[in-house]
N, C-alpha and C. Protein backbone atom coordinates (compact mmCIF):
# COMPACT_ATOMS: atom_id res chain seq x y z
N UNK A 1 10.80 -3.58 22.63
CA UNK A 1 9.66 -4.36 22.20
C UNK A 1 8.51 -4.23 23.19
N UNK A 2 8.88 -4.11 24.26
CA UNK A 2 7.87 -3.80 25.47
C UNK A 2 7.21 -2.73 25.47
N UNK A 3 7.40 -1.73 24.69
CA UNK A 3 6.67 -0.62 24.83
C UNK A 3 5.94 -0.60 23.42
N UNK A 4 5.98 -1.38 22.38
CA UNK A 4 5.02 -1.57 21.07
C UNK A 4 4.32 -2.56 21.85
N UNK A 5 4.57 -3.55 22.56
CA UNK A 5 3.60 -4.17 23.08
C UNK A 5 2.57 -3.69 23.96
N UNK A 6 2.37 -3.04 24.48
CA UNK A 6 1.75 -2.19 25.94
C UNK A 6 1.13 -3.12 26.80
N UNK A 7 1.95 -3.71 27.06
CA UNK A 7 1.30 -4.80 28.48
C UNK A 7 2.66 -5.00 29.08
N UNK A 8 2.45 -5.41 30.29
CA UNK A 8 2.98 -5.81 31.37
C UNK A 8 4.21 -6.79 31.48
N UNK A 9 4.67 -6.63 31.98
CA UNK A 9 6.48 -7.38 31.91
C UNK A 9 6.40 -8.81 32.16
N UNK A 10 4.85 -9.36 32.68
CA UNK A 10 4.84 -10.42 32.52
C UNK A 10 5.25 -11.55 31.72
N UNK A 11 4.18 -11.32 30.94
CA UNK A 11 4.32 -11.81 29.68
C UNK A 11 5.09 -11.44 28.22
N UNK A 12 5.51 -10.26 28.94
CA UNK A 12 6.69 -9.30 27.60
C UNK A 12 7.42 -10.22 26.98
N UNK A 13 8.17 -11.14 27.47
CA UNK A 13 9.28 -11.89 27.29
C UNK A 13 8.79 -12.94 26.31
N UNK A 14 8.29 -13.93 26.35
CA UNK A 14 7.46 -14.97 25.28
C UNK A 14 6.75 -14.19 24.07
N UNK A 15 5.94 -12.83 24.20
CA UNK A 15 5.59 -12.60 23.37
C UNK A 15 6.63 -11.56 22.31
N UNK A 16 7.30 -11.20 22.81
CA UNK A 16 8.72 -10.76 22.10
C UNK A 16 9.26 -11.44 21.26
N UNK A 17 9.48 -12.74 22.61
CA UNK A 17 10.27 -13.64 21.20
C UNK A 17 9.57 -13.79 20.16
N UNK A 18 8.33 -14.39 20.20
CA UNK A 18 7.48 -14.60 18.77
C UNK A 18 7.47 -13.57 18.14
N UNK A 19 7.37 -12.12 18.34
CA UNK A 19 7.05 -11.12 17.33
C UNK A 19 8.51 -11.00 16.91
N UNK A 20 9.42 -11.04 17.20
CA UNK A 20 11.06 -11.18 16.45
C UNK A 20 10.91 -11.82 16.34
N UNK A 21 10.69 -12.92 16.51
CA UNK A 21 11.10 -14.20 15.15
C UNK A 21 10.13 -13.69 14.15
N UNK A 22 9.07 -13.80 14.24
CA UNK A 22 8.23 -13.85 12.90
C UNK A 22 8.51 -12.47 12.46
N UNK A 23 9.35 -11.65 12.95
CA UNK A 23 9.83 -10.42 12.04
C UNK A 23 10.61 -10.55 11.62
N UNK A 24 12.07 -11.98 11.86
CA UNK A 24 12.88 -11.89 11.48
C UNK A 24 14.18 -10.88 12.17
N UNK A 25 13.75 -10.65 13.40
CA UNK A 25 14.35 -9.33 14.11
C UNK A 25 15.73 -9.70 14.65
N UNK A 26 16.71 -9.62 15.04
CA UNK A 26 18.13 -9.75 15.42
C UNK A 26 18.17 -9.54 16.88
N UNK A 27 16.97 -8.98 17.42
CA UNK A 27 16.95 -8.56 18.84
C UNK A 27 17.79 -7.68 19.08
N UNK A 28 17.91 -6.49 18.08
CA UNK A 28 18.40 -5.28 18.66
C UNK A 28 17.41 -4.19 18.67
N UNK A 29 17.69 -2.98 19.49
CA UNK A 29 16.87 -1.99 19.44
C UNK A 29 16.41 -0.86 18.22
N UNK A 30 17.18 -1.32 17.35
CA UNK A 30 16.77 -0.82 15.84
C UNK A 30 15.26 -0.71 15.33
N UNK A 31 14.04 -0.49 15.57
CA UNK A 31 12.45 -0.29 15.36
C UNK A 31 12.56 0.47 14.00
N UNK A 32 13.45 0.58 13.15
CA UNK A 32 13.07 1.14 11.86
C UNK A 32 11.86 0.49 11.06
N UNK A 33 11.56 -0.90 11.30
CA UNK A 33 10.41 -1.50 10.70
C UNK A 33 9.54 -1.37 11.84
N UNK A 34 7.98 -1.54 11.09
CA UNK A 34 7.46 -1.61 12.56
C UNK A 34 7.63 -3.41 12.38
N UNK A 35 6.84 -3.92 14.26
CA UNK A 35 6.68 -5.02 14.91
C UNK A 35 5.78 -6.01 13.33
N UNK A 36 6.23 -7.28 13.22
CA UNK A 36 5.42 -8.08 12.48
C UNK A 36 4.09 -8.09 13.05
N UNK A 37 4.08 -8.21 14.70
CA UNK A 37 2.96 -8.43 15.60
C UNK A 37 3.03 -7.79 16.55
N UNK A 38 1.84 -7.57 16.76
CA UNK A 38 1.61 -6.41 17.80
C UNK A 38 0.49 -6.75 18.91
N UNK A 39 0.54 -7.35 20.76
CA UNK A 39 -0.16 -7.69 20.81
C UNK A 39 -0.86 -6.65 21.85
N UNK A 40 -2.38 -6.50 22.36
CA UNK A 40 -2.88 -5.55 22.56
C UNK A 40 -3.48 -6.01 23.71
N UNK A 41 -4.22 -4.97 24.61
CA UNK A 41 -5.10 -5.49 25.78
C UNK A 41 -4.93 -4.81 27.20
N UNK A 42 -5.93 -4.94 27.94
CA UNK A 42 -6.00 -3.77 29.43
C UNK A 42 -4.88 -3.59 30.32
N UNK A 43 -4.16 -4.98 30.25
CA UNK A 43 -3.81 -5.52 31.15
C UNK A 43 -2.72 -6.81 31.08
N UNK A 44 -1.04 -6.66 32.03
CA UNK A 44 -0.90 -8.19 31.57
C UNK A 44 -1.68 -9.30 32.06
N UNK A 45 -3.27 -9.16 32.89
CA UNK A 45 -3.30 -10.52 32.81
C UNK A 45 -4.69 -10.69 31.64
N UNK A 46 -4.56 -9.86 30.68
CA UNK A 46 -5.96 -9.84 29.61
C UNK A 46 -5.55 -11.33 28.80
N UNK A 47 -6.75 -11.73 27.78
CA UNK A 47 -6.61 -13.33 27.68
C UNK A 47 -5.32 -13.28 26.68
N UNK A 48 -4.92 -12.73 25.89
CA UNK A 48 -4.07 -12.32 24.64
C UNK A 48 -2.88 -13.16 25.24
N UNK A 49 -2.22 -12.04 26.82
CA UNK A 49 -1.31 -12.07 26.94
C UNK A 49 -1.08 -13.35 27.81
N UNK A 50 -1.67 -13.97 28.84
CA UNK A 50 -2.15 -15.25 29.17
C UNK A 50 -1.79 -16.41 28.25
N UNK A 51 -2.47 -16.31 26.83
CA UNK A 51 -2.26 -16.98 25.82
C UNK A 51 -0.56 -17.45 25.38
N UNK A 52 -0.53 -16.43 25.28
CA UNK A 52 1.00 -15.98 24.28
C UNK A 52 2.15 -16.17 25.18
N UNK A 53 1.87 -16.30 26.77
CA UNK A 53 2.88 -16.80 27.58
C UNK A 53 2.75 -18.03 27.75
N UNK A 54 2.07 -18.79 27.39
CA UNK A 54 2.15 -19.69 27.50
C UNK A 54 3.03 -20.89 26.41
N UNK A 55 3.47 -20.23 25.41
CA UNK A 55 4.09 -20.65 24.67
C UNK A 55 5.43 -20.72 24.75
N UNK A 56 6.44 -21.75 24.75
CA UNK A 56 7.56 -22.40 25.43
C UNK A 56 8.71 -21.23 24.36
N UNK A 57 9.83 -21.00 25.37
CA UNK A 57 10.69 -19.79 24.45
C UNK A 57 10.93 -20.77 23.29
N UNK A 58 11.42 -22.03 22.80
CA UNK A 58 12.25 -22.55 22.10
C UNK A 58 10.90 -22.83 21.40
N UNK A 59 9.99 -22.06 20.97
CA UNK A 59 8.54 -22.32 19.94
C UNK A 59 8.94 -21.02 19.40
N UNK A 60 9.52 -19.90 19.65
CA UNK A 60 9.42 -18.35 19.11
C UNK A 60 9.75 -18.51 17.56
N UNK A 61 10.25 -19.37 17.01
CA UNK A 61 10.16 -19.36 15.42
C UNK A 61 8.94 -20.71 15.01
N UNK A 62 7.77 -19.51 13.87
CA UNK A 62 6.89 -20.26 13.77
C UNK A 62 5.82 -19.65 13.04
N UNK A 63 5.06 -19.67 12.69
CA UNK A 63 3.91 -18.74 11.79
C UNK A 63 1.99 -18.45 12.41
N UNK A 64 1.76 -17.64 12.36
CA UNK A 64 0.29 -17.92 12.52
C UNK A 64 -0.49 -18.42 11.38
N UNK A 65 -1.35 -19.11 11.80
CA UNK A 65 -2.43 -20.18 10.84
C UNK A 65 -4.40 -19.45 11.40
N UNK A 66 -5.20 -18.87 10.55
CA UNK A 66 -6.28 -18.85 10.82
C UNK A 66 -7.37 -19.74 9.67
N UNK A 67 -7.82 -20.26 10.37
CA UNK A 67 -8.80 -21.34 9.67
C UNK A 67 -10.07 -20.57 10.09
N UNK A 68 -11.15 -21.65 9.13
CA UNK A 68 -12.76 -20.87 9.83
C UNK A 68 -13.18 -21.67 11.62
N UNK A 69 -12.16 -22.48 12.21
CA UNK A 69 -12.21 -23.58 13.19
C UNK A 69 -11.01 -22.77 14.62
N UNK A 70 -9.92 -22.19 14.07
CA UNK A 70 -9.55 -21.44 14.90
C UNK A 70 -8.01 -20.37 14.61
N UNK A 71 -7.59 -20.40 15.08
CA UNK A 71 -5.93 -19.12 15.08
C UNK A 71 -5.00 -19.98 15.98
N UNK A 72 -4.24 -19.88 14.95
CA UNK A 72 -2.77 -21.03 15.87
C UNK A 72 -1.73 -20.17 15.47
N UNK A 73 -0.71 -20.66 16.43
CA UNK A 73 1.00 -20.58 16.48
C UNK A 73 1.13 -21.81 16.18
N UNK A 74 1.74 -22.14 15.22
CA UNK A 74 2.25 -23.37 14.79
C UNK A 74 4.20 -23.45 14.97
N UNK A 75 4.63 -24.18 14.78
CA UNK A 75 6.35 -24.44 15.40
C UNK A 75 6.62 -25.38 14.26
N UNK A 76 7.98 -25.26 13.57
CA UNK A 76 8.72 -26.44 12.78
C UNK A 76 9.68 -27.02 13.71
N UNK A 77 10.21 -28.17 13.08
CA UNK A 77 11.30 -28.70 13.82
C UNK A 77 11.76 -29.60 12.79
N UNK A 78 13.17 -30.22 12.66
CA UNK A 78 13.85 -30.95 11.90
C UNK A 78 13.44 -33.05 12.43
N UNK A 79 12.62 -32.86 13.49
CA UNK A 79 12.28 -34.01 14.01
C UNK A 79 11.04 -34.63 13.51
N UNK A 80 11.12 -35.71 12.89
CA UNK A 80 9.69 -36.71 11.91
C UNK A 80 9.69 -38.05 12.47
N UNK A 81 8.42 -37.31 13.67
CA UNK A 81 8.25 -38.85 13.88
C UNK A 81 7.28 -39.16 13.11
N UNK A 82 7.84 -40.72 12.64
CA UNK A 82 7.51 -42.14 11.71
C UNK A 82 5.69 -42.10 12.45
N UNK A 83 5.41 -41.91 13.60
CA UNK A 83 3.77 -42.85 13.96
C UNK A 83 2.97 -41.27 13.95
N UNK A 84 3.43 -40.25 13.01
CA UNK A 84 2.31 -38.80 13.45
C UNK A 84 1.75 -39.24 12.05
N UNK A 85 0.31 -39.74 12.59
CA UNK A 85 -0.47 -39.79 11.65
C UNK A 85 -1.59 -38.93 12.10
N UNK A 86 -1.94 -37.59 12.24
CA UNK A 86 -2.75 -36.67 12.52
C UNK A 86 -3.93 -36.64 11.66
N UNK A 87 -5.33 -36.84 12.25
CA UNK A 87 -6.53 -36.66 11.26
C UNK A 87 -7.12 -35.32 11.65
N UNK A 88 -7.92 -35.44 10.74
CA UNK A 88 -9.19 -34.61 10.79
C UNK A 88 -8.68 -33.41 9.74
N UNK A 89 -9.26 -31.98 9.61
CA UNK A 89 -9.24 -30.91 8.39
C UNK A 89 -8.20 -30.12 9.08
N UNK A 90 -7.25 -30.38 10.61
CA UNK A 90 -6.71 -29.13 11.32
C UNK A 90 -5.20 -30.42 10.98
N UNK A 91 -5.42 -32.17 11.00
CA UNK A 91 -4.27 -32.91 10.70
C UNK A 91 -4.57 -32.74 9.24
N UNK A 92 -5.53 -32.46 8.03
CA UNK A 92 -4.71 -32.45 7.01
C UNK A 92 -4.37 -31.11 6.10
N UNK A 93 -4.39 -29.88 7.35
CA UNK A 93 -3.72 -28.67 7.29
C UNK A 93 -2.25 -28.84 7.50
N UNK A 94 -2.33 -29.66 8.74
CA UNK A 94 -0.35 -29.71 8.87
C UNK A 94 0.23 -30.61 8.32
N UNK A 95 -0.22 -31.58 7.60
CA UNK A 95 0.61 -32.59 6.42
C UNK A 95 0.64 -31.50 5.18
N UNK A 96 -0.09 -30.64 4.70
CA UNK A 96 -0.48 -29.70 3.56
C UNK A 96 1.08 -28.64 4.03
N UNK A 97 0.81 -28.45 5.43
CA UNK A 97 2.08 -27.55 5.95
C UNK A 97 3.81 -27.92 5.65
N UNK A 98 3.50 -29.25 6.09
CA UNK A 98 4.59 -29.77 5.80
C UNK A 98 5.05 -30.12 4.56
N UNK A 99 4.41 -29.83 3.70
CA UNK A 99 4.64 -30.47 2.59
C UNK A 99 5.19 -28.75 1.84
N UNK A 100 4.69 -27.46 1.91
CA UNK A 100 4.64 -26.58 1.56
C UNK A 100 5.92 -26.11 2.34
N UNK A 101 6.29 -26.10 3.38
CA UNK A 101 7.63 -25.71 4.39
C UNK A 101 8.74 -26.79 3.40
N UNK A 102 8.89 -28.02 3.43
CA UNK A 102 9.28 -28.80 2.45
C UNK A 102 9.78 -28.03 0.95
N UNK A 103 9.12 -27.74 0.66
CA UNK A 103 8.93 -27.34 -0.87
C UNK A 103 9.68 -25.99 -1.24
N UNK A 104 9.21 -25.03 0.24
CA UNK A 104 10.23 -23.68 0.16
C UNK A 104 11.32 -24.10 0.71
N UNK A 105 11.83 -24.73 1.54
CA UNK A 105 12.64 -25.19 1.90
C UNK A 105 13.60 -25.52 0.66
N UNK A 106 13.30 -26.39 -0.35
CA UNK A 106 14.26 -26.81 -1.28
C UNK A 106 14.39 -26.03 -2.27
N UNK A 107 13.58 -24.63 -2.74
CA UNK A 107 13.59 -24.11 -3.64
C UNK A 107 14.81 -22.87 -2.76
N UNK A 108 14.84 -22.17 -1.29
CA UNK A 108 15.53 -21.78 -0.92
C UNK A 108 16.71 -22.16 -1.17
N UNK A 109 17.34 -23.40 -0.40
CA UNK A 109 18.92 -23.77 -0.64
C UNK A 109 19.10 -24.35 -2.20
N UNK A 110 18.13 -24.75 -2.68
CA UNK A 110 18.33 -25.38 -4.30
C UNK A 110 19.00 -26.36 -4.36
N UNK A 111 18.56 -27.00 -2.96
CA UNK A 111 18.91 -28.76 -3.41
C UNK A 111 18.73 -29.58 -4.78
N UNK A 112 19.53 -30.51 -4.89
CA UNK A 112 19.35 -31.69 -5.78
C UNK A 112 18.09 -32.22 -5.48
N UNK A 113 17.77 -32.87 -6.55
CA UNK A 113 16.27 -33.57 -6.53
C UNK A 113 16.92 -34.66 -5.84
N UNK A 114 15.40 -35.72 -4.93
CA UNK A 114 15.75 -36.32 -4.11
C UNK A 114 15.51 -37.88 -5.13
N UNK A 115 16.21 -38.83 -4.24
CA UNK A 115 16.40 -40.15 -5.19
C UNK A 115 14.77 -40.46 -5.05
N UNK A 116 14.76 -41.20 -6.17
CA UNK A 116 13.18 -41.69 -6.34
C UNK A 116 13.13 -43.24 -5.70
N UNK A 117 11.84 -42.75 -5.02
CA UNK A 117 11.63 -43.92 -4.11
C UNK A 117 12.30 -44.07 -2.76
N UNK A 118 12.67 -42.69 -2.45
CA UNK A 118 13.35 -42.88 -0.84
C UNK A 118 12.17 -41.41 -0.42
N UNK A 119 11.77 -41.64 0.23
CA UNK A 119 10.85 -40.94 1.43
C UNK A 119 11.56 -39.48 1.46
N UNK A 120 10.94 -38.74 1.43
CA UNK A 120 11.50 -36.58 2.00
C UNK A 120 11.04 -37.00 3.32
N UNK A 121 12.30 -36.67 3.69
CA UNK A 121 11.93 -35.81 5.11
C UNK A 121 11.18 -34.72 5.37
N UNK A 122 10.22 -34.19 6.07
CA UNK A 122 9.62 -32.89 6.25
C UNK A 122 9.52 -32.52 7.76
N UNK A 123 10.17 -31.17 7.88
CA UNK A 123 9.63 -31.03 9.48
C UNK A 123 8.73 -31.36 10.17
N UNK A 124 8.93 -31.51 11.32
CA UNK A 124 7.66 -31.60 12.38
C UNK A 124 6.36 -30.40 12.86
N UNK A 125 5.80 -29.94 12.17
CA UNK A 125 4.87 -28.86 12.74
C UNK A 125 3.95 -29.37 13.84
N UNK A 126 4.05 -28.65 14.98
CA UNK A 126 3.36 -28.69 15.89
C UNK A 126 2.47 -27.32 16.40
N UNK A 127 1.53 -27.98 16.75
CA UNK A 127 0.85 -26.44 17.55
C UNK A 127 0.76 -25.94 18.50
N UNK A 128 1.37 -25.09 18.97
CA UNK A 128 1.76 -24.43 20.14
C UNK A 128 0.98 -23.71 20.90
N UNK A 129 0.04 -23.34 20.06
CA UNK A 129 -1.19 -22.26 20.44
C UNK A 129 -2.28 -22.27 19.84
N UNK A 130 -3.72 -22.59 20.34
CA UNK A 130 -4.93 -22.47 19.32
C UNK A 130 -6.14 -22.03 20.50
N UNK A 131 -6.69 -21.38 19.21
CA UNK A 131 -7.60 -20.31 20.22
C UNK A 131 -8.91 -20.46 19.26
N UNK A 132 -10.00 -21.34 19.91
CA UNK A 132 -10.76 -21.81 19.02
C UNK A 132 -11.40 -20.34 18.43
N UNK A 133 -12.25 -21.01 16.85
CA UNK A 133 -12.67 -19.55 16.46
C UNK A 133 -14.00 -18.84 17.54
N UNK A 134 -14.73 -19.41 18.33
CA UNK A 134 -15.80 -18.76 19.36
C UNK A 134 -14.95 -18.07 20.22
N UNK A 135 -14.09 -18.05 20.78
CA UNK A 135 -13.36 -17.00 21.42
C UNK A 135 -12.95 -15.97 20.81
N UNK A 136 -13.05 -15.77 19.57
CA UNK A 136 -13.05 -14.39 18.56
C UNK A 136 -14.02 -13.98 18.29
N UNK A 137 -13.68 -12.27 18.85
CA UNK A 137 -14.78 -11.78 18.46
C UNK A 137 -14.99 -11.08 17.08
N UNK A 138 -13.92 -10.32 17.06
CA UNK A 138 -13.47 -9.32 15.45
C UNK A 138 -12.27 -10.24 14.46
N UNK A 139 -12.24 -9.93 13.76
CA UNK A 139 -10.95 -10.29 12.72
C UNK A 139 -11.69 -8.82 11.85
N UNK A 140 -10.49 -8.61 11.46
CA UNK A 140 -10.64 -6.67 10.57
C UNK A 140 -9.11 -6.56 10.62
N UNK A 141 -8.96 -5.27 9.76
CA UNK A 141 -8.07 -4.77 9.11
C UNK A 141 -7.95 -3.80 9.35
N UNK A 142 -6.86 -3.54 10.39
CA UNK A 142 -6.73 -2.07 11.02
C UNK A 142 -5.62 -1.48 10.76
N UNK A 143 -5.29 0.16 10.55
CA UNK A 143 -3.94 0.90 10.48
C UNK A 143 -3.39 0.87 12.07
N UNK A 144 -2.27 0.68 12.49
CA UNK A 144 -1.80 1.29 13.60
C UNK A 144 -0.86 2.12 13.66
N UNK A 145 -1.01 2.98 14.55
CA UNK A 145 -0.08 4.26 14.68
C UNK A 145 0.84 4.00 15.51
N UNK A 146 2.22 3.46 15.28
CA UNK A 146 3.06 2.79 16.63
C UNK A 146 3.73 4.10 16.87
N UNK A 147 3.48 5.46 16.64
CA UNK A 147 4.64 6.78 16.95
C UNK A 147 5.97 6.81 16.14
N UNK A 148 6.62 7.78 16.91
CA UNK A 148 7.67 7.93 16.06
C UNK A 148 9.15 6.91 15.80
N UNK A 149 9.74 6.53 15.09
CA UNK A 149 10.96 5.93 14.67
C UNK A 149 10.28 4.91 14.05
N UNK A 150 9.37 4.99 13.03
CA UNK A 150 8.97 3.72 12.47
C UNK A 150 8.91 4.23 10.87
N UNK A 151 9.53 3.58 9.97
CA UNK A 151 9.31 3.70 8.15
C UNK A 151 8.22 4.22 7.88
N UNK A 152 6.90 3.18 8.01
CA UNK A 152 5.43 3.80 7.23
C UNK A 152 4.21 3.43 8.94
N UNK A 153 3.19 3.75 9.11
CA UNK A 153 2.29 2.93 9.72
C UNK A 153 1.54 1.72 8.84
N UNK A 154 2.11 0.88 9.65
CA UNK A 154 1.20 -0.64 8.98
C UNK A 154 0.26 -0.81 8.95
N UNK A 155 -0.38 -1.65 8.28
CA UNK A 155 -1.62 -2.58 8.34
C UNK A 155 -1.75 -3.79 9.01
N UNK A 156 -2.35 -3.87 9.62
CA UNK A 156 -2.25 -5.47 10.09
C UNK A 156 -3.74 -6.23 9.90
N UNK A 157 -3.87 -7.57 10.10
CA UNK A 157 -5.19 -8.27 10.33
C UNK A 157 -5.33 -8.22 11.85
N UNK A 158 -6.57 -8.01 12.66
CA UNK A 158 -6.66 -7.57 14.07
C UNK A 158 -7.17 -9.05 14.17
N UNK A 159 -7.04 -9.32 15.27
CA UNK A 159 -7.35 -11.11 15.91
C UNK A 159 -7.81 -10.15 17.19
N UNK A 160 -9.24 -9.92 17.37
CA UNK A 160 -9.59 -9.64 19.24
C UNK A 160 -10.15 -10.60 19.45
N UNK A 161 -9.85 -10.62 20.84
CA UNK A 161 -10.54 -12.15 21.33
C UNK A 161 -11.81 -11.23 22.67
N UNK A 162 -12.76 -12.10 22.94
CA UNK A 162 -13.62 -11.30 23.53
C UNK A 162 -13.32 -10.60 25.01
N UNK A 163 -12.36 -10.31 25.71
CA UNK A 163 -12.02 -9.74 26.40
C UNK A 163 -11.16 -8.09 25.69
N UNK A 164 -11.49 -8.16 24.96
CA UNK A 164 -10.81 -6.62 24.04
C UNK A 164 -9.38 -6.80 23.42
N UNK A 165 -8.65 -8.02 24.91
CA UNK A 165 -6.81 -8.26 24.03
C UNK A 165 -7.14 -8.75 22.76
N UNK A 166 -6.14 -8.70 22.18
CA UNK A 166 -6.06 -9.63 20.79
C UNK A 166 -4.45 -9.53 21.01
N UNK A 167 -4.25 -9.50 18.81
CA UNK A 167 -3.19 -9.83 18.35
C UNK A 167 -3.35 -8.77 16.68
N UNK A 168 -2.35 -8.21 16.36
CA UNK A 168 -2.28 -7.50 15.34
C UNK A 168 -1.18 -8.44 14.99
N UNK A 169 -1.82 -9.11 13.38
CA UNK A 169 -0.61 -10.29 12.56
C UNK A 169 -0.71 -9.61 11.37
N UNK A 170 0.16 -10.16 10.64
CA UNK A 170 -0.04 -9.97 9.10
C UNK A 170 0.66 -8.78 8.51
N UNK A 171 1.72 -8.08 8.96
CA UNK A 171 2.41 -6.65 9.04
C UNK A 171 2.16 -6.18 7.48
N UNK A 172 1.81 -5.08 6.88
CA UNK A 172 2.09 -4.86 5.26
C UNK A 172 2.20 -3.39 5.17
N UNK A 173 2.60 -2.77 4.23
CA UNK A 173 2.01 -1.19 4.32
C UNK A 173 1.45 -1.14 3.01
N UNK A 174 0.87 -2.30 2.66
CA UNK A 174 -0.26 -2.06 1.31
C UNK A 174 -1.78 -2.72 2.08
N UNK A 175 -2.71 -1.81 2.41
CA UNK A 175 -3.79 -2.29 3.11
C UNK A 175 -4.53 -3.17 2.15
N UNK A 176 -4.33 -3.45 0.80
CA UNK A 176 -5.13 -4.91 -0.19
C UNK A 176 -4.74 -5.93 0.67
N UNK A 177 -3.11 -6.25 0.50
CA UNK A 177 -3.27 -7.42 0.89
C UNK A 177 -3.43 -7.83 2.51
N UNK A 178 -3.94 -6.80 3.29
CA UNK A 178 -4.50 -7.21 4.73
C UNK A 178 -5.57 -7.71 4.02
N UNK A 179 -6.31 -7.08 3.51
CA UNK A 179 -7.97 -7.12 3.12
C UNK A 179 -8.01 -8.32 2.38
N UNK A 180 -6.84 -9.22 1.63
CA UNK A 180 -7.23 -10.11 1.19
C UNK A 180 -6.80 -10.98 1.53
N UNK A 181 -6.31 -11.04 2.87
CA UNK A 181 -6.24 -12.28 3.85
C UNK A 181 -7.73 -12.41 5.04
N UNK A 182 -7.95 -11.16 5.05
CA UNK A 182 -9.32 -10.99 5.67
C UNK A 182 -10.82 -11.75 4.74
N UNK A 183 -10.42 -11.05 3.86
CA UNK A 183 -11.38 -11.99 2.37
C UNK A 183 -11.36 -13.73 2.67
N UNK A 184 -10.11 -14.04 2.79
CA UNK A 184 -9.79 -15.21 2.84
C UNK A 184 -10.41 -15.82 4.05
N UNK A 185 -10.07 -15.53 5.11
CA UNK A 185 -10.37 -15.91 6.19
C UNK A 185 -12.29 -15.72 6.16
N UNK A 186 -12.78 -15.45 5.84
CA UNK A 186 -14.32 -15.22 5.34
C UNK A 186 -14.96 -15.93 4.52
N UNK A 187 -13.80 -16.93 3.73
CA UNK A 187 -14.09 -17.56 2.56
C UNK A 187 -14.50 -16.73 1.06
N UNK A 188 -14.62 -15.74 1.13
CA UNK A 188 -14.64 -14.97 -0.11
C UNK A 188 -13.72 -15.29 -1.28
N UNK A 189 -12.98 -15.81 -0.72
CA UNK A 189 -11.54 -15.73 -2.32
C UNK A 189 -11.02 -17.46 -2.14
């Protein structure tokens, strides 16, 4: 994973875990897919990788979120605390979250419907990482060439932040639907 990453052993470790989890990866050396995420930059101490270490190992399962306000790592957990009453358009993104994690959640295992009039439980989403949107400079839709032992070259959505690091999210090998999360993120769609 350290060598799709090309930065420094510093921070290798935290940002690993997140790109296997959100690949779903087993943590073996198998690279037949490419990386879900791919993160980029001069240097381990460029802002990317700074960022992305800073995120606690037991957060590595979790999703990225881009709003027109900023780019998060968000985290679930089976823990609801009763007093998270979160405001504003970024608290009624993660009640919207929770309610949607909720929802796949029960259509996955195919639970029984729940008794009426007793409260769902829904995970705890927290944010682990946010990088307001003025610290971005690009968002685009780039091919990357990760070399050899990989299926197809991907597409990803590029996240640079103004020091040149970023973050390559969004893995596909159909470049529409990069472009129409890019759309999205633009407000177009």
């Amino acid at each position: 994973m350290r060598a799709v990453l090309g930065v420094g052993d510093e921070a290798a470790g935290a940002v690993a875990r997140i790109a296997e989890a959100a690949a779903g990866a087993s943590g073996g050396s198998d690279f037949s897919d490419p990386p879900a995420n791919v993160v980029f930059g001069d240097s381990a101490g460029c802002t990317a990788v700074e960022l992305l270490s800073q995120v606690p190992a037991d957060a590595a399962l979790g999703c990225w979120v881009l709003t027109p306000q900023r780019f998060a790592w968000l985290t679930f957990s089976a823990d609801q605390s009763a007093d998270d009453q979160s405001e504003g358009l970024f608290g009624g993104a993660l009640r919207f979250g929770r309610g949607a994690v909720k929802f796949a959640q029960e259509l996955a295992t195919s639970k029984t419907e729940h008794e009426p009039g007793v409260p769902v439980a829904v995970p705890q989403v927290t944010p682990r990482l946010e990088i307001e949107r003025a610290a971005i400079t690009e968002i685009s839709v780039q091919r990357r060439d990760l070399g050899r032992g990989y299926k197809y070259e991907p597409w990803y959505l590029r996240v640079r932040l103004a020091d040149g690091s970023g973050v390559d999210v969004c893995r596909s090998q159909e470049q529409s639907q990069v472009q129409r999360l890019l759309d999205m993120s633009h407000g177009k769609i």
